[in-house]
Protein backbone atom coordinates (compact mmCIF):
# COMPACT_ATOMS: atom_id res chain seq x y z
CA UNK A 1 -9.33 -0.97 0.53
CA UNK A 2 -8.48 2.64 0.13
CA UNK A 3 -10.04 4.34 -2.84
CA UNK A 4 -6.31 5.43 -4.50
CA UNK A 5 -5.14 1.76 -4.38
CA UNK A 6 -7.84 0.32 -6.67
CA UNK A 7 -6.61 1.08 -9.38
CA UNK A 8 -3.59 -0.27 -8.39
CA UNK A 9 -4.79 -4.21 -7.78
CA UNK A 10 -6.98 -4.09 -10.70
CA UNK A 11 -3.92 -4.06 -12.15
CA UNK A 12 -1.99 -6.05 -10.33
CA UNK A 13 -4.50 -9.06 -10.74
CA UNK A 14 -6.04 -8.47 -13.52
CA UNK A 15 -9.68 -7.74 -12.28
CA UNK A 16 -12.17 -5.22 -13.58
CA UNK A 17 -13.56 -2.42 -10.91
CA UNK A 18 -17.61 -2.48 -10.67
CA UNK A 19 -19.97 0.19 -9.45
CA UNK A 20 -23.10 -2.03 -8.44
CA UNK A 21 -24.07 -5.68 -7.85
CA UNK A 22 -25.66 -6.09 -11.26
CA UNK A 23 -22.26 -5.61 -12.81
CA UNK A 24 -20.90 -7.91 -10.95
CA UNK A 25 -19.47 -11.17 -13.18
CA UNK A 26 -17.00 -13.72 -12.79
CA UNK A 27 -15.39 -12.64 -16.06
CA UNK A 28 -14.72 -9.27 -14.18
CA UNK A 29 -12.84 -11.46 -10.99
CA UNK A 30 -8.98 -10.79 -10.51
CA UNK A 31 -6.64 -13.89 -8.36
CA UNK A 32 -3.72 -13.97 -7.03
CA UNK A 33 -1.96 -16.22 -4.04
CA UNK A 34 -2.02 -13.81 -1.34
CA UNK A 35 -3.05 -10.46 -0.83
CA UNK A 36 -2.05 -8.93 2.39
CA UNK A 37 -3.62 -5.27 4.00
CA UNK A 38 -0.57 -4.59 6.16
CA UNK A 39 -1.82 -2.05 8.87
CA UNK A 40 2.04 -1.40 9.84
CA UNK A 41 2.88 0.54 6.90
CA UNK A 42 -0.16 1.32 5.07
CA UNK A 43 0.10 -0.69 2.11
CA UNK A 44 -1.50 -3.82 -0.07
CA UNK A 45 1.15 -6.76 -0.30
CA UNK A 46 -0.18 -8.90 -3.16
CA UNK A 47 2.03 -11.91 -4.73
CA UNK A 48 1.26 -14.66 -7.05
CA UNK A 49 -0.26 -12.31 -9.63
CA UNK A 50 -2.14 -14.33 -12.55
CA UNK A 51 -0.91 -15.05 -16.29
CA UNK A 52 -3.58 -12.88 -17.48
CA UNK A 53 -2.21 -10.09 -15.62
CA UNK A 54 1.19 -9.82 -17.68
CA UNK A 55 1.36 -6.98 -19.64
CA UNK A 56 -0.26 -4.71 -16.50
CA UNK A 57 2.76 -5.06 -14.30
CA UNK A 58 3.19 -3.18 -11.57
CA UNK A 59 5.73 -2.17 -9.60
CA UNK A 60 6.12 -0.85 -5.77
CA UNK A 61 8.24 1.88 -4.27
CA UNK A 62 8.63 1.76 -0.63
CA UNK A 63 9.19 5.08 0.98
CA UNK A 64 10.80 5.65 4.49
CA UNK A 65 11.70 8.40 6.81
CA UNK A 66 12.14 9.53 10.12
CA UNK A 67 9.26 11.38 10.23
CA UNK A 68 6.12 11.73 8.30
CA UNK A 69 7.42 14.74 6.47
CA UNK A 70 10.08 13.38 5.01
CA UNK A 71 7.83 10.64 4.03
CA UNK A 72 5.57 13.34 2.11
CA UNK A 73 8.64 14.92 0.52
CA UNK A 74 9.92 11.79 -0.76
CA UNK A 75 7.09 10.63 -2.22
CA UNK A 76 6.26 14.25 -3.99
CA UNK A 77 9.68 13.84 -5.66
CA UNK A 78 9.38 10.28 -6.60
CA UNK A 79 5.69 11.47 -8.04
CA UNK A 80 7.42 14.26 -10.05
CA UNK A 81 9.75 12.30 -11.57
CA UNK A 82 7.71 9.73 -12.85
CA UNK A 83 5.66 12.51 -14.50
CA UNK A 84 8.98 13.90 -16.07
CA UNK A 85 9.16 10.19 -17.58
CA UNK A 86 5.46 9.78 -18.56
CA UNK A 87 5.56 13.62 -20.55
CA UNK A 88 8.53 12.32 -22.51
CA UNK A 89 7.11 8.88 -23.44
CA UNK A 90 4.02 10.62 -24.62
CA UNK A 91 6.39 13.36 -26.49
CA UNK A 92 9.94 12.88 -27.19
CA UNK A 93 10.90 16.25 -27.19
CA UNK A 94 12.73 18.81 -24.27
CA UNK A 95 13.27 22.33 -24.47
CA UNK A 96 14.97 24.83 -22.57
CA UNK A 97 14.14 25.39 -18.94
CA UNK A 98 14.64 28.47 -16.87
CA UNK A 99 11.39 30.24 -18.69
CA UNK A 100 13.29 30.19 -22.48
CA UNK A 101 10.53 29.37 -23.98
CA UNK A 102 7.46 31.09 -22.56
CA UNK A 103 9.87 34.27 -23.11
CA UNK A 104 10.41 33.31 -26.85
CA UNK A 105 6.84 32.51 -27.57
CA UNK A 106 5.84 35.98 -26.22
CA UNK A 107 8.65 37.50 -28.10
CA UNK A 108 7.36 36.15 -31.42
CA UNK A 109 3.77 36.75 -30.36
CA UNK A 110 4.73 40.42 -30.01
CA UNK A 111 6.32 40.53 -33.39
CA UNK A 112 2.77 39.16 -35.17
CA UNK A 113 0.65 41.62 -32.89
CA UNK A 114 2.25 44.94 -34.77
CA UNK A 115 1.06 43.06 -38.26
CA UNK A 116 -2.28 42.51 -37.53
CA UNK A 117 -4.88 44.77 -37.22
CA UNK A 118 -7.75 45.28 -34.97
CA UNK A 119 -9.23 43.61 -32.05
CA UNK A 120 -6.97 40.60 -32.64
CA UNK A 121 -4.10 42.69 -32.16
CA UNK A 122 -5.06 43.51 -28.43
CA UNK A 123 -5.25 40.30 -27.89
CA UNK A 124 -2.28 38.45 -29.29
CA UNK A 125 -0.50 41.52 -27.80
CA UNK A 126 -2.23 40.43 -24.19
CA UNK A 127 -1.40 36.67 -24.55
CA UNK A 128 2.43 37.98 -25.24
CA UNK A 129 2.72 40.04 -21.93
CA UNK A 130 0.96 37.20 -19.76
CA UNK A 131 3.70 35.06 -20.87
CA UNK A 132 6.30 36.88 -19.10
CA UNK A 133 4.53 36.45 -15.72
CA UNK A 134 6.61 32.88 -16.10
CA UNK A 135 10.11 34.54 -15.97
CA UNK A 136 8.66 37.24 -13.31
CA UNK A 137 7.53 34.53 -11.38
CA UNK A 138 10.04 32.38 -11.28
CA UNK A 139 12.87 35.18 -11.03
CA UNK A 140 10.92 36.64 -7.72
CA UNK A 141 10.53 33.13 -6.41
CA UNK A 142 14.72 33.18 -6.65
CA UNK A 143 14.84 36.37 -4.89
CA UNK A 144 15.88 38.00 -7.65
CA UNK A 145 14.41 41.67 -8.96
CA UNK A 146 11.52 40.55 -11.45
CA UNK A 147 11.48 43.68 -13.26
CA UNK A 148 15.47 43.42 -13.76
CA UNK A 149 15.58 40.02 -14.93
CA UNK A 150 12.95 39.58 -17.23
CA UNK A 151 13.71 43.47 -19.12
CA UNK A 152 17.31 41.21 -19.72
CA UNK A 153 16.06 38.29 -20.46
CA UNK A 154 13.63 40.17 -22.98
CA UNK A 155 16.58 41.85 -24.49
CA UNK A 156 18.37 38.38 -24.85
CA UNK A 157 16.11 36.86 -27.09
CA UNK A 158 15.44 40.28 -29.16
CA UNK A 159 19.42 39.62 -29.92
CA UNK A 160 18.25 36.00 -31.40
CA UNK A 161 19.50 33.87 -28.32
CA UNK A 162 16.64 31.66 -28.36
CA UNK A 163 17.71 29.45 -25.41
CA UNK A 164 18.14 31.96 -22.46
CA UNK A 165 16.93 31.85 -19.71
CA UNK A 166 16.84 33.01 -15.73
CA UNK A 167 19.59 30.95 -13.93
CA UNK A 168 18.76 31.24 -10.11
CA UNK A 169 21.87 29.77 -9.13
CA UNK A 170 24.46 32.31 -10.32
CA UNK A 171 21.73 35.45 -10.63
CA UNK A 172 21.98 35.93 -14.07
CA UNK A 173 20.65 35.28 -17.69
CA UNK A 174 22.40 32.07 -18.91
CA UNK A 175 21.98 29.65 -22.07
CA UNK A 176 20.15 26.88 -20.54
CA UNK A 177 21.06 24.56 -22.92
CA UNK A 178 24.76 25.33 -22.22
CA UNK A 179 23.74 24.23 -18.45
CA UNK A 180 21.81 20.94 -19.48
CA UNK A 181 18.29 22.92 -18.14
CA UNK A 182 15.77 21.57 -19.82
CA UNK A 183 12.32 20.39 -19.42
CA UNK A 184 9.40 17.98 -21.62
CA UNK A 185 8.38 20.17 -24.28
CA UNK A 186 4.96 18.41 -23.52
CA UNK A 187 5.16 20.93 -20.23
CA UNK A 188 4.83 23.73 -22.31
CA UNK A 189 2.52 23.00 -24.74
CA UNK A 190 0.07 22.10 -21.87
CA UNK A 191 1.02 24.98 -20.20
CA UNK A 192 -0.13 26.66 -23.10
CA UNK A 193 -3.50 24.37 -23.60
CA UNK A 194 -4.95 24.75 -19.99
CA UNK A 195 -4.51 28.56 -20.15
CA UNK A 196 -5.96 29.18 -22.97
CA UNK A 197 -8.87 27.10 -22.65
CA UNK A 198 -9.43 28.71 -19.30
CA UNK A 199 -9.12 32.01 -20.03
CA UNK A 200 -11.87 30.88 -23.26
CA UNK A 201 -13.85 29.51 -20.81
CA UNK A 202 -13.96 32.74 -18.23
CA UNK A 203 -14.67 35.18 -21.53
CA UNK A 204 -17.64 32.99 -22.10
CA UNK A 205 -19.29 33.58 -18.75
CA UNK A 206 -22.20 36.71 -19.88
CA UNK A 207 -22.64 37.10 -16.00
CA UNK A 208 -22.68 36.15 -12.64
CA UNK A 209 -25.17 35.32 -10.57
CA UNK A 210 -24.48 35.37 -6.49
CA UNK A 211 -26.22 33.15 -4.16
CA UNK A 212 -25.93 33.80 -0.08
């Protein structure tokens, strides 16, 4: 049994994975009627899952192409989606796509950088420009000009138009709500997390020792 499918029948049958021998109980046992390792396609067949197993139901997707890239494609889309699903169970909340927000959020992060004094001013004023690497980014990825698009997109949201953003398909700064662009808000704020942890975790580091 492949290592990414056990989580999947200790799921499916109700069973509890174990790491050694000693663990090993008859509490922690799973059943089911049959349980088939099809070679053909790569995958588990089980059937007859247990009472005990409701609750922990599990469902499979079977993915076909004509050749194995396809196959890889599919299954990255089918993967994405069900993460666009799990963020808004966890949060019930979307926002505007297109890199709205992370220009917003450094907009307003500018504003509070000219009222504060001091070393926390360079700061807040650094977090603010990293933010627009987002609509650089994703305006050069477009093949767009960066330095065009986000200096009106920046000007857009000085005006007060909180939900513009880059729209790749006609070239231009558009209201992404307008276009139904939007994304889990839980995106964002883990965008915002992750970065900032890691860039807490890199001004930590005193030095650096190299080893050859």
């Amino acid at each position: 049994v492949e290592r990414d499918t056990v989580d999947f029948i200790s799921r499916t049958t109700g069973l509890t994975p174990v790491a050694s021998i000693e663990q090993f109980t008859e509490e922690k046992l799973g059943s089911a009627e049959l349980v088939v390792d099809d070679r053909s396609c790569r995958s588990v067949r089980i059937t007859g899952c247990p009472p005990q197993a409701e609750g922990r139901k599990t469902v499979s997707v079977l993915v076909r192409g004509s050749n194995q890239l396809i196959v890889d494609e599919a299954e990255r889309s089918l993967h994405d989606a069900l993460c666009v699903v799990r963020s808004l169970v966890k949060k019930r909340a979307l926002v505007p796509g297109g890199a709205a927000v992370e220009m917003e959020v450094s907009q307003k992060l500018n504003l509070y950088s000219r009222k504060i004094f001091g070393i926390d001013s360079y700061c807040v004023k650094a977090f603010s420009e990293a933010l627009e690497i987002v609509p650089y980014t994703l305006a050069e990825n477009a093949g767009l000009d960066p330095v065009k698009f986000v200096t009106e997109l920046r000007n857009s949201h000085t005006k007060g138009k909180t939900n513009s953003g880059v729209n790749v398909k006609k070239n231009k700064i558009s209201d992404m709500l307008e276009l139904e662009v939007v994304q889990p808000a839980l995106v964002s704020t883990s965008a915002f997390t992750l970065a900032t942890e890691c860039v807490r975790m890199i001004l930590k580091i005193d030095d650096i020792v190299l080893s050859f």
